[in-house]
Protein backbone atom coordinates (compact mmCIF):
# COMPACT_ATOMS: atom_id res chain seq x y z
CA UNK A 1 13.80 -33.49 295.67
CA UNK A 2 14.86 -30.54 297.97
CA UNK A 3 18.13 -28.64 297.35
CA UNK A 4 20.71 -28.24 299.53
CA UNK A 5 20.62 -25.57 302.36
CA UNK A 6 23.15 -23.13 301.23
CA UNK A 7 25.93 -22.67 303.29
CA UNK A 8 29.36 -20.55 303.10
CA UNK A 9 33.42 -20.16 304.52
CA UNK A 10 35.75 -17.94 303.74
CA UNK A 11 38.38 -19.35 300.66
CA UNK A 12 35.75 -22.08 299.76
CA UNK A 13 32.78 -22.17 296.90
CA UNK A 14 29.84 -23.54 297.40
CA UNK A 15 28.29 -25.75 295.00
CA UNK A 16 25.07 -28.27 294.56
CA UNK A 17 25.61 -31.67 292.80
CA UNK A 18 24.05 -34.54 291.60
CA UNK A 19 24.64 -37.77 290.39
CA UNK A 20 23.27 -39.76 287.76
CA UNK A 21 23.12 -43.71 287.93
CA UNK A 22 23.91 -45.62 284.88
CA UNK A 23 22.74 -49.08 284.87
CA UNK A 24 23.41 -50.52 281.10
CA UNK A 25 26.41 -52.40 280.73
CA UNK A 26 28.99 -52.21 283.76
CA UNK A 27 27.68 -49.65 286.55
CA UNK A 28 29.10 -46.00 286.52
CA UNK A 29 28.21 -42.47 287.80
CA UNK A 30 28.01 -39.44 286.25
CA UNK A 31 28.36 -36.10 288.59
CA UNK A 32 27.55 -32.50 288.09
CA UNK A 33 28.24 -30.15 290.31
CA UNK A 34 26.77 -26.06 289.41
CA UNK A 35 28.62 -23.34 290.99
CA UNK A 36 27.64 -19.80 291.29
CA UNK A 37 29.97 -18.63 288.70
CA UNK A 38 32.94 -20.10 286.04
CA UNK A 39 35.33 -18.57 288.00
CA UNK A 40 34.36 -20.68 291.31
CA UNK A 41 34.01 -23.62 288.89
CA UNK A 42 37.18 -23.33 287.44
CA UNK A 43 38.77 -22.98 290.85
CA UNK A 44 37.14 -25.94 292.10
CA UNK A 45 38.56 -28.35 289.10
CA UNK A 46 41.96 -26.92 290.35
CA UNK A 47 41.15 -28.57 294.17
CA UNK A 48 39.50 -31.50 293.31
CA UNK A 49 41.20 -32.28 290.07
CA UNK A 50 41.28 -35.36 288.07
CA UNK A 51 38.54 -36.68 286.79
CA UNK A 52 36.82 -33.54 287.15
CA UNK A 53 36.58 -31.47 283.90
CA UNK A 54 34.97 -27.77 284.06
CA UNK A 55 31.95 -27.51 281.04
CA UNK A 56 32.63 -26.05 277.95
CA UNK A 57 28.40 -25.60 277.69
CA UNK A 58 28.11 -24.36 280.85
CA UNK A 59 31.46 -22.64 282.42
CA UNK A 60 29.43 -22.42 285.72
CA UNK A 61 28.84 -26.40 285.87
CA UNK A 62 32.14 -29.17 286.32
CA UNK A 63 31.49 -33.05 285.77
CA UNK A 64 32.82 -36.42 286.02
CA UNK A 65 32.66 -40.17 285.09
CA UNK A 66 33.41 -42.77 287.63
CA UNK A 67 33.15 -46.56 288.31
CA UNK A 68 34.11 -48.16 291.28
CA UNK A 69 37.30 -47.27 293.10
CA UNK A 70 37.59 -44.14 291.18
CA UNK A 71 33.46 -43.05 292.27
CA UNK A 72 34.80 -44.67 295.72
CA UNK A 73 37.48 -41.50 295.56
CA UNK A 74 35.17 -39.14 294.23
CA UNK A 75 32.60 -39.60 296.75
CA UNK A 76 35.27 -39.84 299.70
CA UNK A 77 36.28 -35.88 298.65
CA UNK A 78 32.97 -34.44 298.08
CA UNK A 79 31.92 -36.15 301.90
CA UNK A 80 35.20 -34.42 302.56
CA UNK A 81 34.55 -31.18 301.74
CA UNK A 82 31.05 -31.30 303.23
CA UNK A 83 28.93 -33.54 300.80
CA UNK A 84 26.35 -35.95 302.28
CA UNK A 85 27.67 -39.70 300.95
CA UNK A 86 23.68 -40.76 302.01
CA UNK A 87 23.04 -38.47 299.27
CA UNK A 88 25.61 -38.74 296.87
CA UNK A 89 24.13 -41.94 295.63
CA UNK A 90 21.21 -42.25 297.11
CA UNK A 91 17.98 -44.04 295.44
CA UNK A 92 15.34 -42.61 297.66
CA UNK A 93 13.42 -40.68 295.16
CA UNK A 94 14.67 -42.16 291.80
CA UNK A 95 16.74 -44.86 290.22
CA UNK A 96 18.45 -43.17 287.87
CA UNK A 97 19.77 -39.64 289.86
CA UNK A 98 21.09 -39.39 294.03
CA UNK A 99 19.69 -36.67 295.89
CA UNK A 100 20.93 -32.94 295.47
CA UNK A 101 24.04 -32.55 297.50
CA UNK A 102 26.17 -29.10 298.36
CA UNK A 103 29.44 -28.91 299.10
CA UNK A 104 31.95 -26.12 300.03
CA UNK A 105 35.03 -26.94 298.25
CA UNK A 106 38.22 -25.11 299.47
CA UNK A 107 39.83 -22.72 296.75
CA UNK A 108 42.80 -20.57 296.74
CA UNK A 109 42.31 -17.52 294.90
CA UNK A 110 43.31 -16.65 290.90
CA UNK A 111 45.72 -13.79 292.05
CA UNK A 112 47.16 -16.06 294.97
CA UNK A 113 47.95 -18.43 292.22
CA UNK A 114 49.82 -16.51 290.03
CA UNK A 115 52.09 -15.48 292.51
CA UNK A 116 55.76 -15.91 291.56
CA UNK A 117 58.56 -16.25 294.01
């Protein structure tokens, strides 16, 4: 499988995901997404928010859980921001994991954040 070609914009990170298929029981996704830093990670939970939880293993690397309408959601932002939905869940190579997948996820900066009026 190849990895994403990377790609950047000004006030976005970039980041390469992947999703993992999970067949026992009722169907649901897991996603990972690794960023180049925790600081881009951490700023990318703040845009894409709920489900999405930043890694206490691995500050560089945010996941999530999905079934159904909520993966539906999921999916629909990352193709959004950039992501490949052929990808996202794609089968091509394996059953159990999509295809790598970037995406450049629009951030607003710590300091811009913090701003008080």
């Amino acid at each position: 499988m190849n990895k994403p070609e990377r790609r950047s914009r000004p006030g976005h990170v970039w980041g390469e995901g992947i999703l993992a298929h999970h067949f026992h029981g009722n169907y649901w996704a897991s996603l990972a997404i690794v960023f180049d830093d925790a600081d881009s990670a951490r700023d990318a939970v703040a845009t894409l928010g709920e489900p999405w939880k930043q890694s206490d293993r691995d500050p560089t690397c945010i996941s999530c859980s999905a079934q159904s309408a909520e993966l539906d959601r999921v999916t629909d932002m990352l193709v959004a921001f950039g992501a490949e939905r052929d990808k996202i869940g794609s089968i091509r190579f394996s059953i159990d994991h999509g295809e790598w997948f970037g995406v450049l996820v629009p951030v607003r900066p710590k300091e811009q954040m913090e701003l008080t009026i």
